[in-house]
N, C-alpha and C. Protein backbone atom coordinates (compact mmCIF):
# COMPACT_ATOMS: atom_id res chain seq x y z
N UNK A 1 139.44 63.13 -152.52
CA UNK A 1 138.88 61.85 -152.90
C UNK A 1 138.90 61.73 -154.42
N UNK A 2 139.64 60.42 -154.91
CA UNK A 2 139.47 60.74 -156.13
C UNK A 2 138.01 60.01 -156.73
N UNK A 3 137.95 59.95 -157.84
CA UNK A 3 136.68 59.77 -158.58
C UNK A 3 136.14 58.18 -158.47
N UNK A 4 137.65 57.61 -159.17
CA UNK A 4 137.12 56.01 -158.97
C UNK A 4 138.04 55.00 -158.57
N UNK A 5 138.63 55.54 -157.07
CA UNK A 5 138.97 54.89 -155.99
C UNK A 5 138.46 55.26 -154.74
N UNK A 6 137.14 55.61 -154.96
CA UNK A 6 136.40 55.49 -153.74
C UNK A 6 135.76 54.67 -153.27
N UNK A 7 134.94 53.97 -152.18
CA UNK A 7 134.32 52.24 -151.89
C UNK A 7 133.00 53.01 -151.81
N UNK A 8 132.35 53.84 -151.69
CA UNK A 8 131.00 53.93 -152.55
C UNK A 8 131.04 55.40 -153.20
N UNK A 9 131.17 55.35 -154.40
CA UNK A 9 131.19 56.20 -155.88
C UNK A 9 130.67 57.48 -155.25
N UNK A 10 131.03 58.32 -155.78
CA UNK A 10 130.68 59.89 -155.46
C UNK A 10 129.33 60.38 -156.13
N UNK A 11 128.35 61.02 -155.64
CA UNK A 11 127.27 61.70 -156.42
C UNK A 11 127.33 62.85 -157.38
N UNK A 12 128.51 63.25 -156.82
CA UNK A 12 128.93 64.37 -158.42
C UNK A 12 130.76 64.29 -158.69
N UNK A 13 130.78 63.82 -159.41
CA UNK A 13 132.79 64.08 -159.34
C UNK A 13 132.96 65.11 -160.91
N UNK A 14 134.07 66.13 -159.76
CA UNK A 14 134.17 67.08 -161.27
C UNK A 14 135.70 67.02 -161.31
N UNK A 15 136.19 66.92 -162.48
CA UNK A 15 137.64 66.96 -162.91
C UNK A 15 137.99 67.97 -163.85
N UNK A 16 139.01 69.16 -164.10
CA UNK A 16 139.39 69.54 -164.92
C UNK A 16 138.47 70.55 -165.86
N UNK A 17 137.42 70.79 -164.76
CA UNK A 17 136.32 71.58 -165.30
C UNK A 17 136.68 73.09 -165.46
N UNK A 18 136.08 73.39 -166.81
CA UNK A 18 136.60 75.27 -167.50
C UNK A 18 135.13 75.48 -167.84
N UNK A 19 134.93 76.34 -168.11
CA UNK A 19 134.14 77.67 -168.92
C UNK A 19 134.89 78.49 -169.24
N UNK A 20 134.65 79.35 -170.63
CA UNK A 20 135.10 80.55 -170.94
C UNK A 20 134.05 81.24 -171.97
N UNK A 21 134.25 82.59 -171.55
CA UNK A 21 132.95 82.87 -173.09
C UNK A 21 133.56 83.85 -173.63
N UNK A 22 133.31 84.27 -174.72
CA UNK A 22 134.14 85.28 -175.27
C UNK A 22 135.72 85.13 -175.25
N UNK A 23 136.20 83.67 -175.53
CA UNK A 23 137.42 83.57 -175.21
C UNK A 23 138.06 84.02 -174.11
N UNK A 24 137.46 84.47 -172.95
CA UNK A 24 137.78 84.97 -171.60
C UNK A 24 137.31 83.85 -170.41
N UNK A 25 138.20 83.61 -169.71
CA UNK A 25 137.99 82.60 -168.52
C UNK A 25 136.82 82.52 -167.85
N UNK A 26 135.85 82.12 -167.62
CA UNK A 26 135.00 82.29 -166.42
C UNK A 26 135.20 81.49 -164.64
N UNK A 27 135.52 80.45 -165.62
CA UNK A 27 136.12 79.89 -164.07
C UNK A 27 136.81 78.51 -164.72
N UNK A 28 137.99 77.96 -163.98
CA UNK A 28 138.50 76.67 -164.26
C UNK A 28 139.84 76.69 -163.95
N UNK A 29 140.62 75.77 -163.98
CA UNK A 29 139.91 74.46 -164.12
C UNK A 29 139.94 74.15 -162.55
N UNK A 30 138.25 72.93 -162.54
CA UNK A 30 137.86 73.14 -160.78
C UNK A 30 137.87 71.65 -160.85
N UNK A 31 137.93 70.90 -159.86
CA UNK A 31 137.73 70.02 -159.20
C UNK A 31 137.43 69.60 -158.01
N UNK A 32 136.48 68.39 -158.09
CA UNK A 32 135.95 68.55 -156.69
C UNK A 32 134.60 67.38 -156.43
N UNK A 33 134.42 66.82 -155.88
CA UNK A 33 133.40 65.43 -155.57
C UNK A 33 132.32 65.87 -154.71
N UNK A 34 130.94 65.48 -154.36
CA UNK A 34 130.08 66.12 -153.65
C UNK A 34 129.91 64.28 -153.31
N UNK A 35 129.94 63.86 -152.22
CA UNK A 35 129.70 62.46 -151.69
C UNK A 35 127.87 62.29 -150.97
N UNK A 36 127.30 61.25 -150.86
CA UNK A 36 126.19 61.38 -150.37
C UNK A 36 125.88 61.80 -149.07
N UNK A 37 124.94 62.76 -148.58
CA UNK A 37 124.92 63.14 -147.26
C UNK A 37 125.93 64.72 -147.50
N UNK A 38 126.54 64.93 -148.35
CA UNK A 38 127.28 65.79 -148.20
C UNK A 38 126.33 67.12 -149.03
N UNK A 39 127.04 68.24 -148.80
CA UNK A 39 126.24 69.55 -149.22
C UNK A 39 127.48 69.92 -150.23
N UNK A 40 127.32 71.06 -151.45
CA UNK A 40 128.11 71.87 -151.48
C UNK A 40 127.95 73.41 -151.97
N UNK A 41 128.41 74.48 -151.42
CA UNK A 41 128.64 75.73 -151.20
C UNK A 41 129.11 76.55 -152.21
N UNK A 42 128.18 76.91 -152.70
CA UNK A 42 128.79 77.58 -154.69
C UNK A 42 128.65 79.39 -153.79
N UNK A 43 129.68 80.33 -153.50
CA UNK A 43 129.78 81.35 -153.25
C UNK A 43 130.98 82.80 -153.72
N UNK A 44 130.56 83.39 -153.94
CA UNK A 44 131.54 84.60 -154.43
C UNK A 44 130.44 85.61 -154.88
N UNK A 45 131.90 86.80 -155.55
CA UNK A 45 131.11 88.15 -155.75
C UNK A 45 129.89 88.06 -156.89
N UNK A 46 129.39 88.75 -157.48
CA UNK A 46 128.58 89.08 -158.60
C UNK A 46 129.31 89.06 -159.85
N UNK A 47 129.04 88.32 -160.50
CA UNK A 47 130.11 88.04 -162.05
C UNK A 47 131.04 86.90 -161.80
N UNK A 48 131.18 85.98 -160.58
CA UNK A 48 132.27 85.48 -160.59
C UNK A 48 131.82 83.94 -161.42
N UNK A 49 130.91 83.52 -161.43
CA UNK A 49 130.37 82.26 -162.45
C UNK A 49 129.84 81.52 -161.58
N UNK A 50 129.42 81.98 -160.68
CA UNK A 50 128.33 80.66 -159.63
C UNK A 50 127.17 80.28 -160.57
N UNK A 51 126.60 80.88 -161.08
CA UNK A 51 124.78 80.63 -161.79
C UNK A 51 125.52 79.82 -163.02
N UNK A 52 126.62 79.87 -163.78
CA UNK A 52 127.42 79.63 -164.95
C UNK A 52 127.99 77.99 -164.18
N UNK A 53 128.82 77.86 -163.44
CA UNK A 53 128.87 76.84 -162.95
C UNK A 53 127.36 76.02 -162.74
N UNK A 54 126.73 76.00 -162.04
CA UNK A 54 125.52 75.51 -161.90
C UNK A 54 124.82 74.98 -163.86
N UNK A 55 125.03 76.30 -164.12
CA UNK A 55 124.46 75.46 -165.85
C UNK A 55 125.42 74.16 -166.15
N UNK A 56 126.32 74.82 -166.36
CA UNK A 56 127.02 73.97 -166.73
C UNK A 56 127.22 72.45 -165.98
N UNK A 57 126.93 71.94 -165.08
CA UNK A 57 126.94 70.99 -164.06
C UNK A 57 125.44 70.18 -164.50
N UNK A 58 124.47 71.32 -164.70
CA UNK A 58 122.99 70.89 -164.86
C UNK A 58 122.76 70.39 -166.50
N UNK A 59 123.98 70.96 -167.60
CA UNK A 59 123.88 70.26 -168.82
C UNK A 59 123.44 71.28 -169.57
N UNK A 60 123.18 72.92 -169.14
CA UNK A 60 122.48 73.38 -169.85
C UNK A 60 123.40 74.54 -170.38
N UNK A 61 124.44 74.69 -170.03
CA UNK A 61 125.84 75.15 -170.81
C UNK A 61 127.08 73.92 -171.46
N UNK A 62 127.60 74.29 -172.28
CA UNK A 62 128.52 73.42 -172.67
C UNK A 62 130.02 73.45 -171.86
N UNK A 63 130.79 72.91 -171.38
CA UNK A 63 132.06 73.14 -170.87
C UNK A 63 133.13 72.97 -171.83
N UNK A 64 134.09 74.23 -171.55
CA UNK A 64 135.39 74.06 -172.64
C UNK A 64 136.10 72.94 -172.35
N UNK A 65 135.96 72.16 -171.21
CA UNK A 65 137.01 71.36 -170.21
C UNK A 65 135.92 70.28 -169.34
């Protein structure tokens, strides 16, 4: 689904989203829409950037992307 050709607007739309720290990748680039009624599923190992994603989404990290 893209961002803004949908007939009712998405509650989160992510495009082209990075982190990196230390000049090293953390995760990117992601994309991906969370629609109303809908859930979404942040999962992987330990270190992989779930809690880092989440800041960053919440405003409280900066994104390279």
């Amino acid at each position: 689904m893209s961002c803004a050709q949908s007939s009712s607007p998405p509650l989160l739309c992510v495009r082209d989203l990075a982190f990196s720290r230390d000049d090293l990748p953390v995760f990117g680039p992601l994309e991906f829409t969370v629609g109303a009624g809908e859930a979404l599923l942040v999962q992987g190992d330990n270190g992989a950037g779930k809690t880092t994603l989440l800041r960053v989404l919440a405003g409280l990290l900066r994104a390279d992307a």
